[in-house]
N, C-alpha and C. Protein backbone atom coordinates (compact mmCIF):
# COMPACT_ATOMS: atom_id res chain seq x y z
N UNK A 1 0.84 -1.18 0.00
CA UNK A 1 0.00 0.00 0.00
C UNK A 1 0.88 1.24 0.00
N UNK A 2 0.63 2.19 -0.66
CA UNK A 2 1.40 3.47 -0.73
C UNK A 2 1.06 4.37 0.49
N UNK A 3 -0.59 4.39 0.69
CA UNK A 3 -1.23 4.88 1.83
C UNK A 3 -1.89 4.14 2.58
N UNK A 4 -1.49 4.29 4.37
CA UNK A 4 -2.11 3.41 4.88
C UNK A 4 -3.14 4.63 6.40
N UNK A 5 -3.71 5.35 5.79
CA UNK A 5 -4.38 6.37 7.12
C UNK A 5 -4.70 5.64 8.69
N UNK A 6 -4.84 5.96 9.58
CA UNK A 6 -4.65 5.91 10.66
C UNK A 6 -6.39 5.41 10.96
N UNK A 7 -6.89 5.06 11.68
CA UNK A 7 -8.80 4.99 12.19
C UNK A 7 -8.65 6.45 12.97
N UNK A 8 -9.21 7.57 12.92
CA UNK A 8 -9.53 8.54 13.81
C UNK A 8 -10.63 7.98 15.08
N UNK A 9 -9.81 8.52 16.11
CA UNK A 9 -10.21 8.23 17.50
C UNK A 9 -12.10 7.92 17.17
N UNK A 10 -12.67 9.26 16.77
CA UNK A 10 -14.09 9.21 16.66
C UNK A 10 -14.46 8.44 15.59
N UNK A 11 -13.86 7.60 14.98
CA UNK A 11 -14.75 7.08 13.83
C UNK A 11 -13.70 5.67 13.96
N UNK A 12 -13.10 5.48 14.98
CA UNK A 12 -12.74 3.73 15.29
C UNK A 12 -13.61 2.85 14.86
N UNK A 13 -14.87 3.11 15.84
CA UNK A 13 -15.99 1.95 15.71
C UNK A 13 -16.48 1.70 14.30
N UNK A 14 -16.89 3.02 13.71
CA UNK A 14 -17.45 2.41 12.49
C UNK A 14 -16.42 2.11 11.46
N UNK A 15 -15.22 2.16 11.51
CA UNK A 15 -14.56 1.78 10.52
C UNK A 15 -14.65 -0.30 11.01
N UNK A 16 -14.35 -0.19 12.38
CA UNK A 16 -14.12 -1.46 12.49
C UNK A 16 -15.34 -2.28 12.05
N UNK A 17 -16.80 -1.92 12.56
CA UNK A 17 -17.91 -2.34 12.30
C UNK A 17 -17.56 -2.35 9.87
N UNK A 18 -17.49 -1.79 9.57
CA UNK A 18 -17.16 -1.58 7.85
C UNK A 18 -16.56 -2.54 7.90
N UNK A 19 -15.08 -3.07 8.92
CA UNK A 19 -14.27 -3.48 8.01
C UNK A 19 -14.50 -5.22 7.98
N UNK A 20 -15.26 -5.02 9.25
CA UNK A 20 -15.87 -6.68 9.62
C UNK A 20 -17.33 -7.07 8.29
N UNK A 21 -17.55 -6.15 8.12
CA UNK A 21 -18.70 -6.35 6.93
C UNK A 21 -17.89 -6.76 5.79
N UNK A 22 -16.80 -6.34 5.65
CA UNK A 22 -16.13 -7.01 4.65
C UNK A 22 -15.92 -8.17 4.29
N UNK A 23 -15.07 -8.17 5.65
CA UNK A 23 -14.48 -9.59 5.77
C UNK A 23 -15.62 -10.82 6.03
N UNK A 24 -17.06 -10.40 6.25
CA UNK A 24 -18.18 -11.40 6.33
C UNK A 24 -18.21 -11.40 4.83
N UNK A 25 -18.54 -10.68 3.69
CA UNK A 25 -18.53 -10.72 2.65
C UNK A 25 -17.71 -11.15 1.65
N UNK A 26 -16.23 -11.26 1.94
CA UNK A 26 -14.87 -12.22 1.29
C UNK A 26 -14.95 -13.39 2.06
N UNK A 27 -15.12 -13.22 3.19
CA UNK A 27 -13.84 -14.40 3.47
C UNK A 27 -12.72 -13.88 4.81
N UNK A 28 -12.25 -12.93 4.23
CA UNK A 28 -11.13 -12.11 4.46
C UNK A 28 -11.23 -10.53 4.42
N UNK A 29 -10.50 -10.26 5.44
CA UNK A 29 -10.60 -8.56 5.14
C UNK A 29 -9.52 -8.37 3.91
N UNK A 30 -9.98 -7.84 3.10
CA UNK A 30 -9.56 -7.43 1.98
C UNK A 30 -8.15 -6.37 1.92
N UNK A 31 -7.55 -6.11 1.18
CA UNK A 31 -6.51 -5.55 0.82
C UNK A 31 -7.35 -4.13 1.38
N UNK A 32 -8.05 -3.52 0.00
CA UNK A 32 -8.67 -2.55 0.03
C UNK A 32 -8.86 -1.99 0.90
N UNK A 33 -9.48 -2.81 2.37
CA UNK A 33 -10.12 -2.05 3.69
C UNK A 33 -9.46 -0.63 3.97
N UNK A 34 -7.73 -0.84 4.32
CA UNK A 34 -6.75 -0.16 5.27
C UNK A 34 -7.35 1.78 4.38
N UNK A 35 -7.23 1.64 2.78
CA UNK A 35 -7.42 2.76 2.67
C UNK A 35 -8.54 3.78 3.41
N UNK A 36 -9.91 2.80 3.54
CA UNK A 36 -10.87 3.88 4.35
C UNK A 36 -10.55 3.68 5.71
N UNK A 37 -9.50 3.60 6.64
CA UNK A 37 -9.31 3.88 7.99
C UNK A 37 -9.90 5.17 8.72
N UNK A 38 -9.49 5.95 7.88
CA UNK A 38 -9.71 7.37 8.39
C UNK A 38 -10.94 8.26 8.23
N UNK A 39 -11.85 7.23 7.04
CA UNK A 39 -13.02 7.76 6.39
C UNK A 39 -14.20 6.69 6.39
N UNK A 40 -14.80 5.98 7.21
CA UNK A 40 -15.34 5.09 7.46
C UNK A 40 -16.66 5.27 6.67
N UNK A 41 -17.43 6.79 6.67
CA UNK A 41 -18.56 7.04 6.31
C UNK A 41 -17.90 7.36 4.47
N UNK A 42 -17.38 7.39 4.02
CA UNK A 42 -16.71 7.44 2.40
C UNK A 42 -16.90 5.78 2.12
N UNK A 43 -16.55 4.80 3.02
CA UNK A 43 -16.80 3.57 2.48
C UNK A 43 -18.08 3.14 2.55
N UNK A 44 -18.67 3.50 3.31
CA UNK A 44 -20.59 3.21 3.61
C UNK A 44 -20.93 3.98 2.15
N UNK A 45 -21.05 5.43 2.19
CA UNK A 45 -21.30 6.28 0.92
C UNK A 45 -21.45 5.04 -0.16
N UNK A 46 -19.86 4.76 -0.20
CA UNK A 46 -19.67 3.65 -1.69
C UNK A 46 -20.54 2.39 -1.20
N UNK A 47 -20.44 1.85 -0.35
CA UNK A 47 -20.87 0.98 -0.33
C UNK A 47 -22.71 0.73 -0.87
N UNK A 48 -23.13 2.08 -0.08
CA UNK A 48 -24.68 1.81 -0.49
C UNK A 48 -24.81 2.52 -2.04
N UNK A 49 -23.91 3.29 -2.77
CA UNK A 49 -23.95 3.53 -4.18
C UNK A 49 -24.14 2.65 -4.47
N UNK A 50 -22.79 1.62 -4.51
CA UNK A 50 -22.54 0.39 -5.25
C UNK A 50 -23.77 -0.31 -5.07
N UNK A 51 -24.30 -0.53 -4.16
CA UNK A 51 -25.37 -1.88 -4.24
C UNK A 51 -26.70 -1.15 -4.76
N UNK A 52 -26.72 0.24 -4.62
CA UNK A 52 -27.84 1.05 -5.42
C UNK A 52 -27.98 0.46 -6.82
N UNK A 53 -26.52 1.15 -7.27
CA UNK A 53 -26.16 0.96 -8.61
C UNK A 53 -26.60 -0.43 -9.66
N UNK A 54 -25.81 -1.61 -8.82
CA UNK A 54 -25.61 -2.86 -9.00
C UNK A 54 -27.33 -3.25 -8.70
N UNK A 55 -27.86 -2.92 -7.67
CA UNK A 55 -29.49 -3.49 -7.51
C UNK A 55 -30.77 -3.10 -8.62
N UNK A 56 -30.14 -2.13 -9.24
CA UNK A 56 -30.91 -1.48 -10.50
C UNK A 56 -30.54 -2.21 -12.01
N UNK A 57 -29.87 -3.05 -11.83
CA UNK A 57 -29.50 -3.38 -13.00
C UNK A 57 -29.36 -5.25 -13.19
N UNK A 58 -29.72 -6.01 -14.41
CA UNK A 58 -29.21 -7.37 -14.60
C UNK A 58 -28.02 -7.13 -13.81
N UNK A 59 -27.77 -8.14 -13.02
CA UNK A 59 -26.54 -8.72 -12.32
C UNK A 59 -25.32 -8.97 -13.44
N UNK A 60 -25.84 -9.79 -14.19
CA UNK A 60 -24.79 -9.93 -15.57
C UNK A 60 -23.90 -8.73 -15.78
N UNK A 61 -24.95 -8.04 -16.70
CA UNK A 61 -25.00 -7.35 -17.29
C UNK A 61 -23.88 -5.80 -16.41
N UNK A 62 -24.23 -5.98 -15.10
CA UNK A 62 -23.71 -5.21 -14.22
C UNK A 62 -22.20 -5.47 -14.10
N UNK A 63 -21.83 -6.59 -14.05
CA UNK A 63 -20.77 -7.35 -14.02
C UNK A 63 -19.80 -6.88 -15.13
N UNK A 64 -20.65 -7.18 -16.43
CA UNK A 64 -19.71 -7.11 -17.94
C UNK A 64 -19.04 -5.32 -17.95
N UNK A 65 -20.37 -4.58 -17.50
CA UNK A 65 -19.90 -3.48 -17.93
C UNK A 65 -18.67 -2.94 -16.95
N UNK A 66 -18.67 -3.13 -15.46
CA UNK A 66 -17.68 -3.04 -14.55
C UNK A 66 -16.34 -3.11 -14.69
N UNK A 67 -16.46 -5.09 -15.23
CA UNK A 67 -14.96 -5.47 -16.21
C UNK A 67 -14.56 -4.66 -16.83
N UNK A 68 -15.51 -4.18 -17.94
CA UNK A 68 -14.80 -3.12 -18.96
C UNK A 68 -14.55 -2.17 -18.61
N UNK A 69 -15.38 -0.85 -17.72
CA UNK A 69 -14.56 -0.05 -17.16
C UNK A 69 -13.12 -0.29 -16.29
N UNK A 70 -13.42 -1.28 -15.31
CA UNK A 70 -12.16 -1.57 -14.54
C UNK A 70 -10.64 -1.37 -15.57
N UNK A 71 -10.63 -2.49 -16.24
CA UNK A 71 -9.99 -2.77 -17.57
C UNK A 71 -9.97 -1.40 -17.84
N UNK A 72 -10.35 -0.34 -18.53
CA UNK A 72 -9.72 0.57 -19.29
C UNK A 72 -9.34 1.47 -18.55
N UNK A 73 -9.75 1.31 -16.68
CA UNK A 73 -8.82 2.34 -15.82
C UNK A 73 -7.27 1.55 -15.13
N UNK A 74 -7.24 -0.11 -16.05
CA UNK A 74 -6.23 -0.31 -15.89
C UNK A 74 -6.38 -1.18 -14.02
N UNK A 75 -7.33 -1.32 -13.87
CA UNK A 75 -7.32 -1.76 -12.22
C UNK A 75 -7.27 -3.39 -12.29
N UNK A 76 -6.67 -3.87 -11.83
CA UNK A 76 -6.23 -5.21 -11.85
C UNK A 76 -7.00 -5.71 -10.35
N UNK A 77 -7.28 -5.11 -9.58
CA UNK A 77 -8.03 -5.63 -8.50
C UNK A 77 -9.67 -5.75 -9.12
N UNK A 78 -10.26 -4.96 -9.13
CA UNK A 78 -11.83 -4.56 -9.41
C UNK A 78 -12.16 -5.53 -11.15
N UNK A 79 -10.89 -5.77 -11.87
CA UNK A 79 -10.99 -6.83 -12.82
C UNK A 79 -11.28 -8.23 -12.35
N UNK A 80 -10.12 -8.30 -11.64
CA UNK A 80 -10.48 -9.57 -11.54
C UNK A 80 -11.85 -10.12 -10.20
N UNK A 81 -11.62 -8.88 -9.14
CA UNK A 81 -12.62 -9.23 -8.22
C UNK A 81 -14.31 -9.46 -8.98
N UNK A 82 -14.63 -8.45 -10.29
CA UNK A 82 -15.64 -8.80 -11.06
C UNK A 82 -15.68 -9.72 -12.09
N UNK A 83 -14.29 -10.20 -12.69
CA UNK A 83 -14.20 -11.41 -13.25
C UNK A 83 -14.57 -12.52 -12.13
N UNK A 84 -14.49 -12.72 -11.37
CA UNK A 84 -14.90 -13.49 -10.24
C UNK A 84 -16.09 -13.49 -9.83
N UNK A 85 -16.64 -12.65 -9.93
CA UNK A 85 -18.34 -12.57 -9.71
C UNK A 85 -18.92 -13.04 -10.53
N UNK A 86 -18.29 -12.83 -11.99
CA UNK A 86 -19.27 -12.78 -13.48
C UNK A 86 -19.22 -14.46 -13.57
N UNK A 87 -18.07 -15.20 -13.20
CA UNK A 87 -17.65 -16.77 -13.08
C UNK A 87 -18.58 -17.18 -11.84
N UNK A 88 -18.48 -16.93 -11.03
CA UNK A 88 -19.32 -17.34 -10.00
C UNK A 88 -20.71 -17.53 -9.00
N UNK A 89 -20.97 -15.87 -9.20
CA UNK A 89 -22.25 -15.73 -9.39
C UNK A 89 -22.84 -15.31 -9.86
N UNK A 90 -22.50 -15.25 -11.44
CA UNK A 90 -23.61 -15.24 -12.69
C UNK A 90 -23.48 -16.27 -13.19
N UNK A 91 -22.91 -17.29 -12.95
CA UNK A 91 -22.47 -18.93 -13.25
C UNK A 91 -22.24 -18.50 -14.94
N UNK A 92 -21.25 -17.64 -15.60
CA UNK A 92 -20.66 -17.87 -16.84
C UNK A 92 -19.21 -17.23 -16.95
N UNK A 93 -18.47 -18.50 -17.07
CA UNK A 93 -17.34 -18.93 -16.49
C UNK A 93 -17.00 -18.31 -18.43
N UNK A 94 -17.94 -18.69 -18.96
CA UNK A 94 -17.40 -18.57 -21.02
C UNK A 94 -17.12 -17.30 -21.25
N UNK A 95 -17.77 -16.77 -20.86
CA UNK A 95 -18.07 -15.04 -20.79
C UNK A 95 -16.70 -14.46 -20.51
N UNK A 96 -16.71 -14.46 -18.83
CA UNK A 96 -15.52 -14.40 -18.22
C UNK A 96 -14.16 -14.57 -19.03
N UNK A 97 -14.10 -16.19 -19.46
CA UNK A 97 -12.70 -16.45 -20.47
C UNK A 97 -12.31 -15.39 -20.95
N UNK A 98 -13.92 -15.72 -22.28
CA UNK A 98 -13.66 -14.63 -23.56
C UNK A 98 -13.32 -12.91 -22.71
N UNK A 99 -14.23 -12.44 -22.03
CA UNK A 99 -13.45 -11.36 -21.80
C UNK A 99 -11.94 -11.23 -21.22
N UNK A 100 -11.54 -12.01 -20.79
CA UNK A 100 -9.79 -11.77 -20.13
C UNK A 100 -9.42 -12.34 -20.94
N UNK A 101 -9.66 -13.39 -21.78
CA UNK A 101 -8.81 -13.36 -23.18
C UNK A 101 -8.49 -12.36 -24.28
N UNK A 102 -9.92 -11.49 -24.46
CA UNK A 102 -10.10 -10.73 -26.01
C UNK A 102 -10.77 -9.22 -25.14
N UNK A 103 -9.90 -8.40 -24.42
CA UNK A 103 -10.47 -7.41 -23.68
C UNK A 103 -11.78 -6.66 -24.30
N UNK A 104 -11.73 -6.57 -25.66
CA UNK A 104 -12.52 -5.54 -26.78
C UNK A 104 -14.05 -6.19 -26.65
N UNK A 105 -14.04 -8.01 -26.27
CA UNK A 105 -15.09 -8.16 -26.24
C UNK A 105 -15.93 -8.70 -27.19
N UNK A 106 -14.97 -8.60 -28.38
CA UNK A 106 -15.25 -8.95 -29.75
C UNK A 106 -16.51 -10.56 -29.95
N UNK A 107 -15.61 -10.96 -28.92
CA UNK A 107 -15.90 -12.52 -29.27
C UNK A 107 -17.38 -12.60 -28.35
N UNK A 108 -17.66 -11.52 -27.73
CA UNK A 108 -19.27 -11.67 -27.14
C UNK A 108 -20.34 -11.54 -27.68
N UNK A 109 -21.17 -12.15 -27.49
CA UNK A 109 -22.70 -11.80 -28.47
C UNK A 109 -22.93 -10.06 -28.65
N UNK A 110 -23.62 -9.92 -29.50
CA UNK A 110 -23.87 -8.42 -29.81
C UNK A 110 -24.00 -7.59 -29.01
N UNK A 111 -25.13 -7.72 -27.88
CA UNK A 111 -25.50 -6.94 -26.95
C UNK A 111 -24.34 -6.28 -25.92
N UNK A 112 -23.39 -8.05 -25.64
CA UNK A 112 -22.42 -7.98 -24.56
C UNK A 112 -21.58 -6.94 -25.16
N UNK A 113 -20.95 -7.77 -26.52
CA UNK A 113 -19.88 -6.37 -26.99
C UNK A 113 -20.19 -5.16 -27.37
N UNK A 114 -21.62 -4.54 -27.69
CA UNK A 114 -21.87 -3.14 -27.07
C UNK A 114 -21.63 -2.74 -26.12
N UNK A 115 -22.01 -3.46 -24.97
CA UNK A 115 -22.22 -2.85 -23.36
C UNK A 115 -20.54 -2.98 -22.84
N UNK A 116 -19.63 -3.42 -23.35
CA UNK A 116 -18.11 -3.58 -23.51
C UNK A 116 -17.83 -3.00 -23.94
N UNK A 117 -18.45 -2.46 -25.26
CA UNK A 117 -17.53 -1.03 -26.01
C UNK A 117 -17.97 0.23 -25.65
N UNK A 118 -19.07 0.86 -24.66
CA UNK A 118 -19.82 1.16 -24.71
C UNK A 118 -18.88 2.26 -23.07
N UNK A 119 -18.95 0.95 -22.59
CA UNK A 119 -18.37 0.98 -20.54
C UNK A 119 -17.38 1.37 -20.87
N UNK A 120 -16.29 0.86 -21.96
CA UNK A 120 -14.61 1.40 -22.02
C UNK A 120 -14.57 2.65 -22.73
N UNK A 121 -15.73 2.99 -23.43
CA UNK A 121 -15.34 4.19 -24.08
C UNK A 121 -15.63 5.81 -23.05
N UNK A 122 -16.77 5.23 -22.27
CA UNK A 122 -17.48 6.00 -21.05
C UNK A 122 -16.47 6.14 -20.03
N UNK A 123 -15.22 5.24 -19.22
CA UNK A 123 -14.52 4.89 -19.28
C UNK A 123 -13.03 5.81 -19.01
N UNK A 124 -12.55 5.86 -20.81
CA UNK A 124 -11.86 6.76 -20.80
C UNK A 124 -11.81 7.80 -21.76
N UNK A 125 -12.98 8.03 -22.06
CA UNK A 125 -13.33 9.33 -22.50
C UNK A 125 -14.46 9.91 -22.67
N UNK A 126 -15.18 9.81 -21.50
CA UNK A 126 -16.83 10.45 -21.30
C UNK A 126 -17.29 11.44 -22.01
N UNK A 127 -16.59 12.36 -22.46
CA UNK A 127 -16.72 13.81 -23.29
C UNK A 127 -16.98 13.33 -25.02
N UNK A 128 -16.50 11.99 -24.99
CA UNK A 128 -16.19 11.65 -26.79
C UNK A 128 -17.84 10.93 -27.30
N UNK A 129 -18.67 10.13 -25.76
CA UNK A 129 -19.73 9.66 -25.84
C UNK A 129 -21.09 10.55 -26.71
N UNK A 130 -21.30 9.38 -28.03
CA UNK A 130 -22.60 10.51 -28.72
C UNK A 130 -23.23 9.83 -28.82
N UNK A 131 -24.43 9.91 -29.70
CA UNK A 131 -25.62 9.53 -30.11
C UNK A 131 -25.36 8.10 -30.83
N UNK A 132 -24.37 8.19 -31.72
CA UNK A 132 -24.10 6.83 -32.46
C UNK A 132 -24.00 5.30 -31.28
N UNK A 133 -22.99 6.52 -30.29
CA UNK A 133 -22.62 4.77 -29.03
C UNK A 133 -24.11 4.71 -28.36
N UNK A 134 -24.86 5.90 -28.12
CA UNK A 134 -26.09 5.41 -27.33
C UNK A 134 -26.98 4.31 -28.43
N UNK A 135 -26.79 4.95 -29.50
CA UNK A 135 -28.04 4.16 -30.47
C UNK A 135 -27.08 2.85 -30.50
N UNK A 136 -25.76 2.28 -30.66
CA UNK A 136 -25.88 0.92 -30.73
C UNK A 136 -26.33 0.17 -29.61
N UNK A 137 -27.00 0.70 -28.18
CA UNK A 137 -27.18 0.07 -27.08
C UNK A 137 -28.65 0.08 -27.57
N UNK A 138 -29.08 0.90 -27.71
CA UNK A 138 -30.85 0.81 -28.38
C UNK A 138 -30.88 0.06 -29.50
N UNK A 139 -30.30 -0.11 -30.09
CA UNK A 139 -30.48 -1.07 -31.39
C UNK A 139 -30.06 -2.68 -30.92
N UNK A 140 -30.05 -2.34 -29.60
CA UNK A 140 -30.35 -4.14 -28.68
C UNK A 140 -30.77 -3.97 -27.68
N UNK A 141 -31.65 -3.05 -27.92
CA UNK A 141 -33.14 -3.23 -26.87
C UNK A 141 -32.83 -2.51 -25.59
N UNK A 142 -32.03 -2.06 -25.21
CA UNK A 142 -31.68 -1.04 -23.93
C UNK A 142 -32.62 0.51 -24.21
N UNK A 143 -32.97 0.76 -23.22
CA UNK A 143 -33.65 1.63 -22.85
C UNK A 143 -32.76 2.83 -22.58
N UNK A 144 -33.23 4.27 -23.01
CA UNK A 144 -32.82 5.23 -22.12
C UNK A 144 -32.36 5.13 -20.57
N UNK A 145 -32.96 4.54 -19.72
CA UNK A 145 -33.38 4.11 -18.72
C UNK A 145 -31.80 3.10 -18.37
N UNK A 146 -31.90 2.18 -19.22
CA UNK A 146 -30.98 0.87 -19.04
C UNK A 146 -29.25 1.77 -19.54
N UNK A 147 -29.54 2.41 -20.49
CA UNK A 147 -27.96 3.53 -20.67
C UNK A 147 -27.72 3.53 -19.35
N UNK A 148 -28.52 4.66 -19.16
CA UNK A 148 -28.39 5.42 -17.17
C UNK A 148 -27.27 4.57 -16.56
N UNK A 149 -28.02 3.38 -16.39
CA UNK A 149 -27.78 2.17 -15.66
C UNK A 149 -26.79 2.17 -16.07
N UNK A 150 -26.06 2.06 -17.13
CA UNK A 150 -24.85 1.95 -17.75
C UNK A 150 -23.57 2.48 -17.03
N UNK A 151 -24.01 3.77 -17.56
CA UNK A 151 -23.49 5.00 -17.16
C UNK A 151 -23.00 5.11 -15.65
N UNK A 152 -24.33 5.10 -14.74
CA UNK A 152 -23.72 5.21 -13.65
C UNK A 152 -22.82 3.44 -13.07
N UNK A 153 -22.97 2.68 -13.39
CA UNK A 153 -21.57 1.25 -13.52
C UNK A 153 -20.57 2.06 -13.51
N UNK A 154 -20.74 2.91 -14.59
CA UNK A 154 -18.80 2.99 -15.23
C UNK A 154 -18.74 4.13 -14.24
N UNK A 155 -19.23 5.09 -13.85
CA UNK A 155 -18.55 6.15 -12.84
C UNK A 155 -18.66 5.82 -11.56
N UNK A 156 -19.42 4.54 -11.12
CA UNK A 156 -19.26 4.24 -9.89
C UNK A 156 -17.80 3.53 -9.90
N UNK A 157 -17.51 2.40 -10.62
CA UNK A 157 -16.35 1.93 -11.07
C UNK A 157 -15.16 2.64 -11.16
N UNK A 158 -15.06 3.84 -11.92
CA UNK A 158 -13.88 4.90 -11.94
C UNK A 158 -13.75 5.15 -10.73
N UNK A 159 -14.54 5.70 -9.73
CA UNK A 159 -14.22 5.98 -8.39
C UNK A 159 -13.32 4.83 -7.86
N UNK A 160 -14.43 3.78 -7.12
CA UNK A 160 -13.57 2.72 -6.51
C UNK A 160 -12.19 2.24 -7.44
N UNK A 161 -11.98 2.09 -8.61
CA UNK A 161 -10.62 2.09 -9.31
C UNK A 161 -9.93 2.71 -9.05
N UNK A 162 -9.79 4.25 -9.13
CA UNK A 162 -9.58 5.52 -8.98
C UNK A 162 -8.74 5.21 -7.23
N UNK A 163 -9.96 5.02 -6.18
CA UNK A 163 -9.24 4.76 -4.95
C UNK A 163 -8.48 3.94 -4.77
N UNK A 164 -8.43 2.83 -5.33
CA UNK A 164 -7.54 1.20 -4.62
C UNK A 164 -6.50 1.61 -5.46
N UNK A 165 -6.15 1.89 -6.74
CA UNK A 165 -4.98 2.00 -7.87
C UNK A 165 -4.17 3.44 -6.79
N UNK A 166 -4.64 4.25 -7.08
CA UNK A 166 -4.07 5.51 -6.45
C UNK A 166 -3.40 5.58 -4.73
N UNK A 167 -4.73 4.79 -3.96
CA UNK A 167 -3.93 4.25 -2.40
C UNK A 167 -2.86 3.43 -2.88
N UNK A 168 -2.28 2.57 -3.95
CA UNK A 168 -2.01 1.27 -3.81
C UNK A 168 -2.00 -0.06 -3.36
N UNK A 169 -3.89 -0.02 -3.51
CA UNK A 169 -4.32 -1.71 -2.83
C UNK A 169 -3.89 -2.78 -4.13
N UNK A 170 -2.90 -3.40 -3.34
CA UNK A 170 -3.52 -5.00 -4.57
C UNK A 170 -4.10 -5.87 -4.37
N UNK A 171 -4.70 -6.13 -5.52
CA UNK A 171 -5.15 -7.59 -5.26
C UNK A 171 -5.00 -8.57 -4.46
N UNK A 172 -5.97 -8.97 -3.84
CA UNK A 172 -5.64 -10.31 -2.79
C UNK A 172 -5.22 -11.28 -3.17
N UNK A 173 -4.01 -12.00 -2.36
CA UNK A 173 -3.61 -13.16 -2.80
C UNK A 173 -4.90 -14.30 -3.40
N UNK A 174 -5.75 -14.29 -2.00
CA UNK A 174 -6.63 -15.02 -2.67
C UNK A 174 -7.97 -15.19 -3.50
N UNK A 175 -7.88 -14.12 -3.81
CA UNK A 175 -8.29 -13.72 -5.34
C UNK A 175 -7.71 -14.25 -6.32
N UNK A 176 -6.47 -13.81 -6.51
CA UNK A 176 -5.49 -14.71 -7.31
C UNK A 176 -5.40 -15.93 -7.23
N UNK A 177 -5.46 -16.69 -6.03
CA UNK A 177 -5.74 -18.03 -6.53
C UNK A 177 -6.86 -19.11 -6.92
N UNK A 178 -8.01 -18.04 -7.17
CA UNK A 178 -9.10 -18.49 -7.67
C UNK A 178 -9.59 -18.59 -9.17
N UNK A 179 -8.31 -18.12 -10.03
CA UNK A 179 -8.36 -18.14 -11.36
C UNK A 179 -6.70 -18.95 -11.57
N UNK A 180 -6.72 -19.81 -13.09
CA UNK A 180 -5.38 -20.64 -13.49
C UNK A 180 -4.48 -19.68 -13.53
N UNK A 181 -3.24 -19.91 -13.95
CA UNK A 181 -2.26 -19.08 -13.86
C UNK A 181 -2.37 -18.10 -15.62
N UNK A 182 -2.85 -18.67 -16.56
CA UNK A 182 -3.15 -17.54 -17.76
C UNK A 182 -4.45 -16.64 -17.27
N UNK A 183 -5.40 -17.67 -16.95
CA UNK A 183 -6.12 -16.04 -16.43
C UNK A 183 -5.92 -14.84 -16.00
N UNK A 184 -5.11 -15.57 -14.79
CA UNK A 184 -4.55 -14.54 -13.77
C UNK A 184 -3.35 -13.85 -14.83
N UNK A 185 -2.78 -13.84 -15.40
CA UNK A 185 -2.25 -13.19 -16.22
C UNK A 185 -2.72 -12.07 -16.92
N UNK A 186 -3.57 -12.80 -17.46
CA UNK A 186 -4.73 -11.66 -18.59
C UNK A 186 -5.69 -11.09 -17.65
N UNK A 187 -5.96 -11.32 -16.54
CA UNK A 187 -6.52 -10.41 -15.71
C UNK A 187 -5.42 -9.43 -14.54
N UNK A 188 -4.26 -9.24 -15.05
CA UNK A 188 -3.39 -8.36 -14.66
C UNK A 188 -3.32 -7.51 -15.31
N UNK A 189 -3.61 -5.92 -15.18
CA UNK A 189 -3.85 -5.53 -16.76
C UNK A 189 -3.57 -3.55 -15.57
N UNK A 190 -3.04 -4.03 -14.24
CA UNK A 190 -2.60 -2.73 -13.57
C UNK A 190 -1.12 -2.96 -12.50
N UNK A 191 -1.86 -3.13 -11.90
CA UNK A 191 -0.91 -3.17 -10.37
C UNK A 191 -0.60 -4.71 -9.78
N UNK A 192 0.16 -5.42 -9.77
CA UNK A 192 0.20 -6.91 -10.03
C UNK A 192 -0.19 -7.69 -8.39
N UNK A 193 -0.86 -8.65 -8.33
CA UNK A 193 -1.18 -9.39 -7.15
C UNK A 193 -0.48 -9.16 -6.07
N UNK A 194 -1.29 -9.33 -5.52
CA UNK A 194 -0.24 -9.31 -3.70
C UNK A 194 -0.26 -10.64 -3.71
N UNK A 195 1.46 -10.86 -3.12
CA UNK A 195 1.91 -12.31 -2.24
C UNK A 195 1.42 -12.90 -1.61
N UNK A 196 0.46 -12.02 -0.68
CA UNK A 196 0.28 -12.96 0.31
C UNK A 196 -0.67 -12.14 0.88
């Protein structure tokens, strides 16, 4: 970690109460935690975005577009932690491949590789987004409505990327050992695994 902030006296409890919610939710307290020490109510904030975000939308679908933002901010944690979701609990492990094999997405059905070209372009260059990228998401049945949805994925995503890349969280070891060793390769695509 590059930054590791301190728990402030008044906000001990709820960081600790956060950081145990975590670790009920991995497994393990996560790499990530140490950065919100000092900001306990910044990780709640994200936390109830994220599940805002994510509860408004196909689970899948939530998943694919994440990858692709993650991926084009370069975050090797939030890749693979959603390559791991998209394998596990969206039970499509094919998906998953093809995306950490072929980042662009190419090799996904139509819809997917819109909502892939769509997240990376939103991504890294929000200002370049027009009418043409919205209409190929409508020309497979997405709604004004379902964009939104889009949309806010990829800037909830830039944030949390944005924080773990910039603190310097990596990836959990055991994260990493939940994909073969080429996966885990092609899902290195920032800041490389933690040891241990």
């Amino acid at each position: 970690m590059l930054i590791e902030p301190e728990p402030r006296p008044d906000t001990a409890d709820a960081f600790g109460q956060w950081r145990d919610q975590q670790a009920k939710a991995w497994g393990y307290v996560p790499n990530y935690a140490a950065l919100f020490a000092s900001r306990p109510d910044v990780a709640e904030a994200w936390t109830r975005l994220n599940l805002a975000v994510r509860g408004g939308m196909d689970r899948r679908r939530f998943e694919l577009v994440t990858i692709a933002a993650a991926r084009a901010r370069a975050s090797t944690y939030c890749v693979a932690a959603h390559s791991q979701f998209l394998r596990d609990v969206c039970s499509d492990e094919q998906s998953m491949i093809a995306l950490s094999s072929d980042p662009s997405g190419a090799s996904l059905a139509g819809v997917d590789h819109a909502l892939v070209a769509f997240a990376t372009k939103a991504a890294t260059d929000p200002a370049s987004v027009d009418e043409t990228d919205v209409a190929a998401l409508h020309e497979h049945g997405l709604s004004d409505a379902d964009v939104a949805d889009v949309v806010f994925a990829v800037a909830a995503r830039c944030f949390f990327a944005t924080v773990l890349d910039a603190g310097g969280a990596q990836a959990d070891s055991r994260l990493a050992t939940s994909f073969d060793e080429t996966t885990r390769s092609e899902l290195t695509v920032g800041r490389p695994f933690a040891d241990s």
